[in-house]
N, C-alpha and C. Protein backbone atom coordinates (compact mmCIF):
# COMPACT_ATOMS: atom_id res chain seq x y z
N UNK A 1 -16.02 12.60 26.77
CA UNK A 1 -15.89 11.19 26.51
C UNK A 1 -16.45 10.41 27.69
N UNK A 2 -17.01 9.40 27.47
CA UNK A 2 -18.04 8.57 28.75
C UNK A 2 -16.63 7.53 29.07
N UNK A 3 -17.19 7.04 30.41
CA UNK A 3 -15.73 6.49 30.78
C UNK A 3 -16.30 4.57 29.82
N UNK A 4 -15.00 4.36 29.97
CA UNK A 4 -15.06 2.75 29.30
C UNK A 4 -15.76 2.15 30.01
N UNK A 5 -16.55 0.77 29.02
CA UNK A 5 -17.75 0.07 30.38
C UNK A 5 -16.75 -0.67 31.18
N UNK A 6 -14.76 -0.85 30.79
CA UNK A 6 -14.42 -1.76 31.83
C UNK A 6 -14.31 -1.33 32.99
N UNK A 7 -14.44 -0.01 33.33
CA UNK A 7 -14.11 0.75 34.39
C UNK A 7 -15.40 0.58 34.95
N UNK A 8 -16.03 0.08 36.40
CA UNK A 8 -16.70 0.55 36.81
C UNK A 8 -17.00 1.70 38.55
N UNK A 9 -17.48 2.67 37.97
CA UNK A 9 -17.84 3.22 38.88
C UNK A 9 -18.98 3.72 40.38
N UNK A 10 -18.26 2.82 41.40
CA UNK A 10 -20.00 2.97 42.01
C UNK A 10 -19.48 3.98 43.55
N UNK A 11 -20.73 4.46 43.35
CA UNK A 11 -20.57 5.58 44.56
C UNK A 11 -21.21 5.11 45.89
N UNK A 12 -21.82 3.71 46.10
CA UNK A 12 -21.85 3.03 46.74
C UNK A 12 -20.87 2.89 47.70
N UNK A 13 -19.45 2.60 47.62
CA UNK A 13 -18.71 1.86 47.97
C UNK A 13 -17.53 3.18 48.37
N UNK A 14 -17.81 3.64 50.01
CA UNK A 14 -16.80 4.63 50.41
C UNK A 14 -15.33 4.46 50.08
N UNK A 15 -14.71 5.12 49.57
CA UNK A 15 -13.34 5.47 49.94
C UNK A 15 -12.77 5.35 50.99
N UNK A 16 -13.28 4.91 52.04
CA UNK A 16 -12.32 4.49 53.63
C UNK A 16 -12.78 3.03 53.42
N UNK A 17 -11.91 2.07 53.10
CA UNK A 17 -12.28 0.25 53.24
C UNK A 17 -12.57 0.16 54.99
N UNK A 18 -11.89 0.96 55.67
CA UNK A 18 -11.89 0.55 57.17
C UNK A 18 -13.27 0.99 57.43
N UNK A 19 -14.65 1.86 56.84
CA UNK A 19 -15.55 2.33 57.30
C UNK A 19 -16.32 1.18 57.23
N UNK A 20 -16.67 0.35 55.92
CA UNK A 20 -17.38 -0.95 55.44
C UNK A 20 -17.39 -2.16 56.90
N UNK A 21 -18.51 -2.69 57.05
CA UNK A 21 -18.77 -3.47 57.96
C UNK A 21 -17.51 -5.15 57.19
N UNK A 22 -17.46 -6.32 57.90
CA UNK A 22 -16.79 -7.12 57.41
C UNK A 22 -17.62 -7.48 56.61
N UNK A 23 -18.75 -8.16 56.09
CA UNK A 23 -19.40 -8.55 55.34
C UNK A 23 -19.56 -7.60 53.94
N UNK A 24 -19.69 -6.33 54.27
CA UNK A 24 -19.65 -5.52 53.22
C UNK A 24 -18.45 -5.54 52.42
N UNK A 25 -17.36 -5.38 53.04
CA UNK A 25 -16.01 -5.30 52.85
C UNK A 25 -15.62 -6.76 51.80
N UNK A 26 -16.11 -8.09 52.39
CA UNK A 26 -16.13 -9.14 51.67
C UNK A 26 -16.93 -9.45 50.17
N UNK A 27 -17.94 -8.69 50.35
CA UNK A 27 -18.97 -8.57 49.13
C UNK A 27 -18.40 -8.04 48.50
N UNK A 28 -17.59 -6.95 48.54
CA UNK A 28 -17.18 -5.76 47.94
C UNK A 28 -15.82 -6.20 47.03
N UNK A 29 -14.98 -7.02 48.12
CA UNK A 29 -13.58 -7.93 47.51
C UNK A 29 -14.07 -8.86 46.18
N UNK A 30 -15.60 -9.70 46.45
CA UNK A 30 -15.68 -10.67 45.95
C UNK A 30 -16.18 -10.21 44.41
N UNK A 31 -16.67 -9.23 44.53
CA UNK A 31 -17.70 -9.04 43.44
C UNK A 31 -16.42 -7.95 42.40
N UNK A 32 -15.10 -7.38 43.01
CA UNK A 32 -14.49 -7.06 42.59
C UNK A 32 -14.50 -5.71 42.08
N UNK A 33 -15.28 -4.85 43.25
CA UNK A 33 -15.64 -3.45 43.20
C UNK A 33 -14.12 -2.50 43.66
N UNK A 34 -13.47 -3.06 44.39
CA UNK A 34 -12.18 -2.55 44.63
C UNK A 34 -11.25 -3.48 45.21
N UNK A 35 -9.89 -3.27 44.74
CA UNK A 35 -8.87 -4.08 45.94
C UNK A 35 -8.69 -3.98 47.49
N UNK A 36 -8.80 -4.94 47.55
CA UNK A 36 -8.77 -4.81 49.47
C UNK A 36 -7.02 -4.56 49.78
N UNK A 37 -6.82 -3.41 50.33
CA UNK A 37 -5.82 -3.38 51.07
C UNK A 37 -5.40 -4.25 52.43
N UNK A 38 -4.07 -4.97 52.64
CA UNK A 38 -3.48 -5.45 53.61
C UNK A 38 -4.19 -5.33 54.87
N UNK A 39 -4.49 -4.38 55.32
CA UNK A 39 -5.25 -3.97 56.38
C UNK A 39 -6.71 -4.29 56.94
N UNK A 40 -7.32 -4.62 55.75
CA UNK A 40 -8.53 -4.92 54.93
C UNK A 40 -8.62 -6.52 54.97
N UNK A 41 -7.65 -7.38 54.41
CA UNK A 41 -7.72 -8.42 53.97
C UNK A 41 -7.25 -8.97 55.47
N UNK A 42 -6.37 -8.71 56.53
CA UNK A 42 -6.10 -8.74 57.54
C UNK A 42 -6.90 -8.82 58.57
N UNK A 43 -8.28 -7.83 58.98
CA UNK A 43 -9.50 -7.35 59.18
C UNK A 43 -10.54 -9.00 58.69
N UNK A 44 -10.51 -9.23 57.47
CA UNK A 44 -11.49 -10.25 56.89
C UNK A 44 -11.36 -11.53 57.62
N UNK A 45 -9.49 -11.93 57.61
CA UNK A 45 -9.21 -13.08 58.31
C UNK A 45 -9.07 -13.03 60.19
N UNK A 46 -9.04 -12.15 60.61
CA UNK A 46 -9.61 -12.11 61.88
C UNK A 46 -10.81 -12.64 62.00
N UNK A 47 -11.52 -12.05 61.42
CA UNK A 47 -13.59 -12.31 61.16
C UNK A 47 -13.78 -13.89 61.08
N UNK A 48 -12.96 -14.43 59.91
CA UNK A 48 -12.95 -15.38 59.74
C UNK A 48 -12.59 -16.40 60.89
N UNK A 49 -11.63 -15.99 61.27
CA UNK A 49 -10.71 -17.14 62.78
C UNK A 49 -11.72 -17.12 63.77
N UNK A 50 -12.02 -16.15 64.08
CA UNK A 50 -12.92 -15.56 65.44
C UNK A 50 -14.50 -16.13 65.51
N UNK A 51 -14.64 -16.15 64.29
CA UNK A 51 -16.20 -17.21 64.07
C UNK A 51 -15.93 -18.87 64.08
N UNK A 52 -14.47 -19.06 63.65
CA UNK A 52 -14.82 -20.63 63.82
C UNK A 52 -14.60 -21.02 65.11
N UNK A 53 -13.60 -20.21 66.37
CA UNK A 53 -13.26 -20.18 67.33
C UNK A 53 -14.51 -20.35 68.48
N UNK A 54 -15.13 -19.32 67.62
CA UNK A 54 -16.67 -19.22 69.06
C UNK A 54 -17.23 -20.46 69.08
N UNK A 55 -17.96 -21.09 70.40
CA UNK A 55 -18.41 -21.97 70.24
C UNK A 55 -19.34 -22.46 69.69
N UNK A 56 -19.52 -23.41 69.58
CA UNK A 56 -21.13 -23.99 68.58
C UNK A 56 -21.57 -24.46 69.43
N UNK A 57 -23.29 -24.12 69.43
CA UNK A 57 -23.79 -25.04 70.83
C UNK A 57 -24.17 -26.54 70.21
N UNK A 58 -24.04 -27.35 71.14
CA UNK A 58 -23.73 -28.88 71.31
C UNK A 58 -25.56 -29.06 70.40
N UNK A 59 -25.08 -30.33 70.02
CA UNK A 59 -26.42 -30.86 69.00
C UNK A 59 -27.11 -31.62 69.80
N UNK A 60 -28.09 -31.19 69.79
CA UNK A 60 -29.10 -32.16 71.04
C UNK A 60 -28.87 -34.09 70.26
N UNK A 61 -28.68 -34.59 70.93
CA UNK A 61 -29.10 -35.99 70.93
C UNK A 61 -30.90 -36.52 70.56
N UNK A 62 -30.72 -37.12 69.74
CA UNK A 62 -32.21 -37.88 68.98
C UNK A 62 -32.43 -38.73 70.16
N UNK A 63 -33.61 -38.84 71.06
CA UNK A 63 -33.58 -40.34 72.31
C UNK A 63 -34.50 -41.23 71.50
N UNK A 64 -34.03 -42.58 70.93
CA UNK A 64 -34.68 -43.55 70.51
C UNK A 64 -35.75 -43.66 71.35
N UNK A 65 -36.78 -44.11 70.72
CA UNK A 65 -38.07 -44.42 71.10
C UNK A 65 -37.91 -45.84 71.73
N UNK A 66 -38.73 -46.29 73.06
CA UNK A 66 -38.67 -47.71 73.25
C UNK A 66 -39.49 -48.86 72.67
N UNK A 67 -40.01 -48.33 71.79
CA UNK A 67 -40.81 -49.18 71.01
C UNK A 67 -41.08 -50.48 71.42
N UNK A 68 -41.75 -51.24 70.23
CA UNK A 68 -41.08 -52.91 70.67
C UNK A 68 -39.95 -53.30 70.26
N UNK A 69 -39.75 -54.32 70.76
CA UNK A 69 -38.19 -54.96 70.54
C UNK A 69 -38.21 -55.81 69.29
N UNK A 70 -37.69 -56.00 68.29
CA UNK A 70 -37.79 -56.86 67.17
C UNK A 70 -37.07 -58.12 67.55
N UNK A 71 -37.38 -59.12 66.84
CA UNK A 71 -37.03 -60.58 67.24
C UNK A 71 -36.86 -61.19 66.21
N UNK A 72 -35.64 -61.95 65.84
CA UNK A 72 -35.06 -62.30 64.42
C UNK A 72 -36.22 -63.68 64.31
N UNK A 73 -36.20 -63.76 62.89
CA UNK A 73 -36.77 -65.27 62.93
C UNK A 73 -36.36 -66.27 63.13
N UNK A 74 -37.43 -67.33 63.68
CA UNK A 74 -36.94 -68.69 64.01
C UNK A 74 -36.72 -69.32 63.31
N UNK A 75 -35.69 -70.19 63.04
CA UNK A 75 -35.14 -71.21 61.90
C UNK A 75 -35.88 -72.28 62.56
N UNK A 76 -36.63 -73.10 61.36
CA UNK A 76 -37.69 -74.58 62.18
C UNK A 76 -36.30 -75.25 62.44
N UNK A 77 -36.30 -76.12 63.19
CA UNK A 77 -35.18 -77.21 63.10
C UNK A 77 -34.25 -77.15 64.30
N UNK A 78 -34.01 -75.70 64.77
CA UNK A 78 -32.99 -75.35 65.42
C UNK A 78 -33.41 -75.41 66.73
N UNK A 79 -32.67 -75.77 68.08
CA UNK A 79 -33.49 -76.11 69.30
C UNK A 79 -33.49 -74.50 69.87
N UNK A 80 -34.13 -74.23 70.69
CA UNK A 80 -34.17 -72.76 71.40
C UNK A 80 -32.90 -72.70 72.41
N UNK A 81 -33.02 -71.54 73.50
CA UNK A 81 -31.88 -71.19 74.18
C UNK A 81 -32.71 -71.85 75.34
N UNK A 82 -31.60 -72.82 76.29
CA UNK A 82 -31.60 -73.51 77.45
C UNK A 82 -32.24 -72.68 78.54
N UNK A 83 -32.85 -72.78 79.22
CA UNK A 83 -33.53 -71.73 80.28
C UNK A 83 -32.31 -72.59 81.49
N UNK A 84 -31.73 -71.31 82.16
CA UNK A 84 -31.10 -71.78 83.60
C UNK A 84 -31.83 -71.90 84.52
N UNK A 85 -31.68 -72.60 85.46
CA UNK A 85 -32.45 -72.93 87.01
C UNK A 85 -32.00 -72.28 87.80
C-alpha cells in the first residue's frame, strides 16, 4: 500500500532538529515538514532576540546642498524691511 498523499515524507529533513542550522529549522517549522520541539522553538527565539539586539549601523545623514536660497514673492504695495544703521 503507498503511503497517503497527507503524509508527507522527506528525507531531506534529519531526524536530530538540533543538527538543522536556525534558518533551516525555521523553513522547516514554516512550511510544516515537522513539529518543532520546545528546544527547537526555544533555539528560534534566541535567534530572533539576538538579531534585533545587535546593533544597526547608524544611517548616514543626506547633507543638503547649498544651493540658492529661494525668496518668497513680493506683494506690490507692501513697504520692504527697514535697513538698521
Amino acid at each position: 500500500m503507498a503511503p497517503s498523499p497527507a503524509k508527507k515524507t522527506t528525507d531531506a529533513v534529519p531526524a536530530d532538529q538540533d543538527a538543522l542550522s536556525v534558518t533551516e529549522l525555521a523553513k522547516g517549522v514554516l512550511a510544516r515538514d515537522f513539529r518543532p520541539r520546545a528546544a527547537s522553538v526555544r533555539r528560534l527565539a534566541e535567534a530572533v532576540l539576538a538579531k534585533q539586539e545587535s546593533p544597526a549601523k547608524p544611517k548616514k545623514k543626506k547633507k543638503k546642498s547649498a544651493g540658492k536660497k529661494r525668496r518668497l514673492a513680493k506683494i506690490p504695495g507692501q513697504k520692504g524691511k527697514k535697513k538698521k544703521d
